[in-house]
Protein backbone atom coordinates (compact mmCIF):
# COMPACT_ATOMS: atom_id res chain seq x y z
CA UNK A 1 111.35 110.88 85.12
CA UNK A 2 109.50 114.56 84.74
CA UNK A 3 107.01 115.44 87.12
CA UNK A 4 103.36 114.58 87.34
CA UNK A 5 101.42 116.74 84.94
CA UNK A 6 97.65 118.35 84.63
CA UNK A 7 95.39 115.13 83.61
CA UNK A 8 98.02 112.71 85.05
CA UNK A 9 96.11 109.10 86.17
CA UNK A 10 99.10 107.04 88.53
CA UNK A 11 98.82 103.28 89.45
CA UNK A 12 101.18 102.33 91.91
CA UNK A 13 101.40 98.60 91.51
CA UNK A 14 102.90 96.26 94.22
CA UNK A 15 102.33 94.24 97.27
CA UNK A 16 101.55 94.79 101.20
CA UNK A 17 104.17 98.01 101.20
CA UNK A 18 102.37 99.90 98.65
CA UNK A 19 98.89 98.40 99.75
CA UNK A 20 99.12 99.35 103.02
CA UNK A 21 101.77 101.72 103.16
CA UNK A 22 102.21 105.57 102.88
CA UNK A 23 104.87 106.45 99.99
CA UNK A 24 101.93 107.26 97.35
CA UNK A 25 99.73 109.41 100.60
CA UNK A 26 103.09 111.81 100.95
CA UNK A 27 103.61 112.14 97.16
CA UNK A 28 99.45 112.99 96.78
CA UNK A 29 99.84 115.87 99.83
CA UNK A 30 103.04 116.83 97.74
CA UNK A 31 101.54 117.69 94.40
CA UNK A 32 98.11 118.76 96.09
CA UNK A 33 99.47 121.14 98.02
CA UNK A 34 102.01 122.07 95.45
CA UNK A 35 99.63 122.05 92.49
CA UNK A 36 96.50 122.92 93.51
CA UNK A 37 95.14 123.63 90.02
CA UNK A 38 96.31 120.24 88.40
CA UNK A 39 94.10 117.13 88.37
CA UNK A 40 95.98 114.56 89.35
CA UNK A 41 95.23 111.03 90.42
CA UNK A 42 96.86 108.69 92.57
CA UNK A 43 95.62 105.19 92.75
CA UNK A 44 96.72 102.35 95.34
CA UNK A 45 96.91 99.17 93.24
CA UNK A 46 98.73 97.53 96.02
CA UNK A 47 97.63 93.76 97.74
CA UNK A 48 99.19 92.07 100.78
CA UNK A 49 101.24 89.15 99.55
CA UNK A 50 101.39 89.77 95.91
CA UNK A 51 104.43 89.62 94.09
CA UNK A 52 105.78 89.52 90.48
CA UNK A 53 103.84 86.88 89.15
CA UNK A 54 100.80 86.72 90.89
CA UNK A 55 100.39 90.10 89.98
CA UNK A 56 100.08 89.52 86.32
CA UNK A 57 96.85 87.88 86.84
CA UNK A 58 95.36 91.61 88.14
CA UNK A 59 95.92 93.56 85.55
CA UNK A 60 92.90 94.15 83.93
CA UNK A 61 90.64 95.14 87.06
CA UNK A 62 93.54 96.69 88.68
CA UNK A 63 95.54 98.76 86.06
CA UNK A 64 93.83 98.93 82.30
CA UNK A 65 90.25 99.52 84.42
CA UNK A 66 92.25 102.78 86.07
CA UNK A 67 93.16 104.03 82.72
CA UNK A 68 96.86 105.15 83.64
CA UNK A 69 98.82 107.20 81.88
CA UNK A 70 101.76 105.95 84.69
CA UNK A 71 102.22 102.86 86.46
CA UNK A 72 105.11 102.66 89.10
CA UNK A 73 105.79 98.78 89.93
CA UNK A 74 107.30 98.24 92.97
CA UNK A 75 107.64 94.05 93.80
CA UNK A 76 110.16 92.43 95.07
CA UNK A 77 109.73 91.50 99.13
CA UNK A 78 107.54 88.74 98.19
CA UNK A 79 109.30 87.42 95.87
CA UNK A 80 112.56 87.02 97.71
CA UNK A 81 111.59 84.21 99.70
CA UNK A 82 111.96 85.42 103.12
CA UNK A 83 111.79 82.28 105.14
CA UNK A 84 114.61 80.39 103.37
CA UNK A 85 117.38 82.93 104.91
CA UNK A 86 118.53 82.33 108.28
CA UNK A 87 122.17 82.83 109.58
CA UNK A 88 122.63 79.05 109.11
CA UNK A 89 121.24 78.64 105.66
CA UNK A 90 120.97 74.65 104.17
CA UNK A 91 122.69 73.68 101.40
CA UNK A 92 118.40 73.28 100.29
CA UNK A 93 117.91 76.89 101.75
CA UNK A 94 120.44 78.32 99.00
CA UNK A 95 119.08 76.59 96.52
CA UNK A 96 115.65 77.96 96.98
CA UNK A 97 116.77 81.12 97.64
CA UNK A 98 118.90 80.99 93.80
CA UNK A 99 115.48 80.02 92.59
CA UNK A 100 113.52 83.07 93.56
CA UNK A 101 116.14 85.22 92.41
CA UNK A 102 115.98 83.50 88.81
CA UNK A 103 111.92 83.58 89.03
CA UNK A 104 112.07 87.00 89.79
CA UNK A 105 114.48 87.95 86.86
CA UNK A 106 112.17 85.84 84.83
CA UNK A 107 108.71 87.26 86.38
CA UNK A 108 109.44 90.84 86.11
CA UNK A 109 109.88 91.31 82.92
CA UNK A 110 107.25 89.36 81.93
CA UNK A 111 105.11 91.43 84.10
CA UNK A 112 106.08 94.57 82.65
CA UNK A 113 105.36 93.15 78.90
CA UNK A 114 102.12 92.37 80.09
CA UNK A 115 101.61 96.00 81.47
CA UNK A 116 102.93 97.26 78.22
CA UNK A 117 100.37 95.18 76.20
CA UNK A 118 97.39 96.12 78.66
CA UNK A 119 98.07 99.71 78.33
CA UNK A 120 100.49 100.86 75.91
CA UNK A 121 99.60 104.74 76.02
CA UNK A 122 101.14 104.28 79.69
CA UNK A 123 104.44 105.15 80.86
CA UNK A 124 106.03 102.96 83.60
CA UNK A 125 108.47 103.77 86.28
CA UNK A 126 110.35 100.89 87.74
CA UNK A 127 110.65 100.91 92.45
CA UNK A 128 113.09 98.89 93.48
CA UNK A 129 112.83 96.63 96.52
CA UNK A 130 112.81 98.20 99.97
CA UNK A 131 115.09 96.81 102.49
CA UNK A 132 114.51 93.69 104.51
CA UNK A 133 116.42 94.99 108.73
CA UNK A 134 118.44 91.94 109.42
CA UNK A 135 120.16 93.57 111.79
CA UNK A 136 117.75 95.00 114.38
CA UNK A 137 117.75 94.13 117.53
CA UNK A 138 113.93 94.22 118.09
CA UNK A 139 112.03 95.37 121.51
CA UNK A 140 108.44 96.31 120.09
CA UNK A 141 107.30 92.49 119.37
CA UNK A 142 104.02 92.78 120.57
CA UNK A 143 103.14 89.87 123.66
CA UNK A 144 102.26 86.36 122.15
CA UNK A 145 102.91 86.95 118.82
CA UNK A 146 104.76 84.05 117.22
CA UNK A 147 105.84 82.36 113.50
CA UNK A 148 107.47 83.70 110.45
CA UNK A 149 106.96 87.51 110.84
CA UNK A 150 108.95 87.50 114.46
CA UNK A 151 111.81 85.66 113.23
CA UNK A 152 114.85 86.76 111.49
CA UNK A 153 115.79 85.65 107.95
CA UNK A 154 119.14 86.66 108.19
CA UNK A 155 120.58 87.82 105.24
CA UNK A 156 117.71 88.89 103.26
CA UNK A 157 118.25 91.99 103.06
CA UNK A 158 121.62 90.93 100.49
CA UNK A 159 119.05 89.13 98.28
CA UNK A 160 116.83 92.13 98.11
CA UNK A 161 119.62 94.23 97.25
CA UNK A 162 120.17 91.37 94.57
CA UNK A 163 116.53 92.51 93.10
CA UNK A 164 117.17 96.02 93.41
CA UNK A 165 120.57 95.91 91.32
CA UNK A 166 118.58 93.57 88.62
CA UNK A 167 115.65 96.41 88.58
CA UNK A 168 117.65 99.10 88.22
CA UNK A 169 119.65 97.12 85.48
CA UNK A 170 116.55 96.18 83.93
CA UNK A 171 115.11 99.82 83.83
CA UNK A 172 118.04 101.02 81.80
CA UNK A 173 117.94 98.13 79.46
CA UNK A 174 114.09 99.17 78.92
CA UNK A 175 114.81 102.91 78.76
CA UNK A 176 112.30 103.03 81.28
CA UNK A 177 113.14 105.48 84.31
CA UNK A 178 113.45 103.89 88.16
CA UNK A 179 113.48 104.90 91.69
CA UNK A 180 116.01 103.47 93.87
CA UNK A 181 114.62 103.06 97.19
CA UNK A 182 116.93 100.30 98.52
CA UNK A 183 120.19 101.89 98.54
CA UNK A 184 118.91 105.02 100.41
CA UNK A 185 117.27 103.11 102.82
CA UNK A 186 119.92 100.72 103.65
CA UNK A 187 122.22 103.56 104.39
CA UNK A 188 119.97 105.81 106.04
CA UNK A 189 119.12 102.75 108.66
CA UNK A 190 123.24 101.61 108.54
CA UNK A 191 123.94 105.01 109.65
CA UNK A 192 121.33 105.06 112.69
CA UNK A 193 122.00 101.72 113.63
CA UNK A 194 125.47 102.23 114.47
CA UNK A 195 124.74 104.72 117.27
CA UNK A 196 121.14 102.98 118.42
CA UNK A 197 120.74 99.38 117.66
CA UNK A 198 117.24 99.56 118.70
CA UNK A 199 116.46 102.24 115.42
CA UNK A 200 114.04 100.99 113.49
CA UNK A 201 111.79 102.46 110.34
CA UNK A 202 110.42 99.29 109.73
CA UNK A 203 107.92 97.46 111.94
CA UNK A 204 108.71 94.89 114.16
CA UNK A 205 108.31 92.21 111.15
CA UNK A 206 111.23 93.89 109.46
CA UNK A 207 109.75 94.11 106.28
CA UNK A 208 107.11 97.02 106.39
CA UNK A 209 108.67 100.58 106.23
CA UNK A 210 106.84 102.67 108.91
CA UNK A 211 106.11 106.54 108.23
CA UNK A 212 109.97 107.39 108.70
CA UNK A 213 110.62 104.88 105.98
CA UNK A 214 107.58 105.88 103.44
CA UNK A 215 108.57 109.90 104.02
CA UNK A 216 112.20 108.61 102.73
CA UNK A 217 110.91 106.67 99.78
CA UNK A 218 108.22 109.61 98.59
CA UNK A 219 111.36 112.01 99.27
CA UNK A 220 113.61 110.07 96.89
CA UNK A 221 110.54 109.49 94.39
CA UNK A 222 110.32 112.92 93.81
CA UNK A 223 113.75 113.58 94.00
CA UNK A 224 114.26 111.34 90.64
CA UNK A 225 111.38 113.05 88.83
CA UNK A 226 113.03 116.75 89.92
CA UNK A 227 110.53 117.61 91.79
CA UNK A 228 110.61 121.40 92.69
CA UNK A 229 111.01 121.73 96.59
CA UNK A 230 109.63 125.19 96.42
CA UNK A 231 106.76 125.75 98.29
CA UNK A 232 105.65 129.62 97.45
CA UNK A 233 108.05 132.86 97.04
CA UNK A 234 106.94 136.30 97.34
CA UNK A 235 107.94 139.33 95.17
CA UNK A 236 108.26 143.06 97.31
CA UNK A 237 108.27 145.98 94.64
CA UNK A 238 110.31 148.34 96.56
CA UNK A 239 109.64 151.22 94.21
């Protein structure tokens, strides 16, 4: 993907991790500060809980009203179906968690059609899934706070890096260029983890990448578009 341009509209589209999140704040400060002269716009299309299909239904306030000429789509976490994985899965349990993976390789591209038809003058730039930390032993639970987002669906993370592979699959079968933020991530927190189990760039839920996490995922975003990482040079005419 080329960099943004002069007159460039963005819609990042996605759930809680874009809504909420930071990836889209460090790649605004990048091309502000970097392109001071270019109008740009960034847009957080983002909602808490949203997910492939429940998406679709948005598009029209939430995209085609933002006139885009780019919309990154970044879903996946929602879609996964957290609280089936546990390290003692049901024979029911796999089943459901088969399902979402087939709804999601179903929902997706239907999505992006959708996009395509709402706004075909935009170009679209497929974000893989973000990593779900299975393996943190967690410390920052904060006092009485109980249900789904304190407990561990073990294994997640592997059906996330399902999604990812199908995106990234997906995004060459489109010719549409992608981002992969999963891979990066997982190996980034693999290689922390093994000298400090307590690392952690997500928060305590395991799901939401903190500011570590979002500086990664801006930092490979513009690393696929070939983004220049020069600030400013001088010149020194020595004659």
């Amino acid at each position: 993907a080329a960099p943004f341009a002069d007159g460039d509209r963005v819609v990042f589209f996605g759930d809680s991790i874009t809504h909420g999140g930071r990836y889209h704040e460090f790649l605004a400060d990048y091309y502000y500060t970097r392109f001071p002269d270019a109008d740009i716009r960034f847009v957080n299309s983002g909602i808490g809980g949203d997910n492939a299909k429940s998406s679709q239904f948005r598009i029209p306030e939430d995209i085609v009203e933002r006139a885009p000429t780019h919309v990154c789509v970044h879903f996946g976490m929602n879609d996964v179906g957290r609280t089936v994985y546990s390290s003692r899965p049901t024979a029911d349990d796999l089943v459901i968690a088969e399902k979402c993976q087939a709804e999601y390789r179903r929902n997706l591209p239907e999505l992006v059609s959708r996009i395509r038809r709402a706004v075909p003058e935009a170009r679209l730039l497929y974000l893989t899934p973000t990593p779900y930390d299975d393996t943190a032993d967690v410390t920052n639970i904060p006092p009485g706070k109980t249900g789904w987002s304190v407990v561990n669906s073990k294994g997640c993370s592997v059906g996330l890096s399902l999604m990812a592979g199908f995106v990234m699959t997906q995004a060459k079968a489109d010719g549409v260029p992608f981002v992969d933020w999963y891979t990066p991530l997982q190996s980034f927190l693999m290689g922390r983890r093994a000298k400090d189990p307590h690392f952690m760039f997500t928060r305590y839920d395991r799901t939401h990448p903190e500011a570590l996490g979002h500086s990664i995922m801006a930092w490979k975003f513009l690393e696929a578009q070939g983004a220049p990482a020069l600030v400013s040079d001088i010149a020194v005419d020595a004659g």
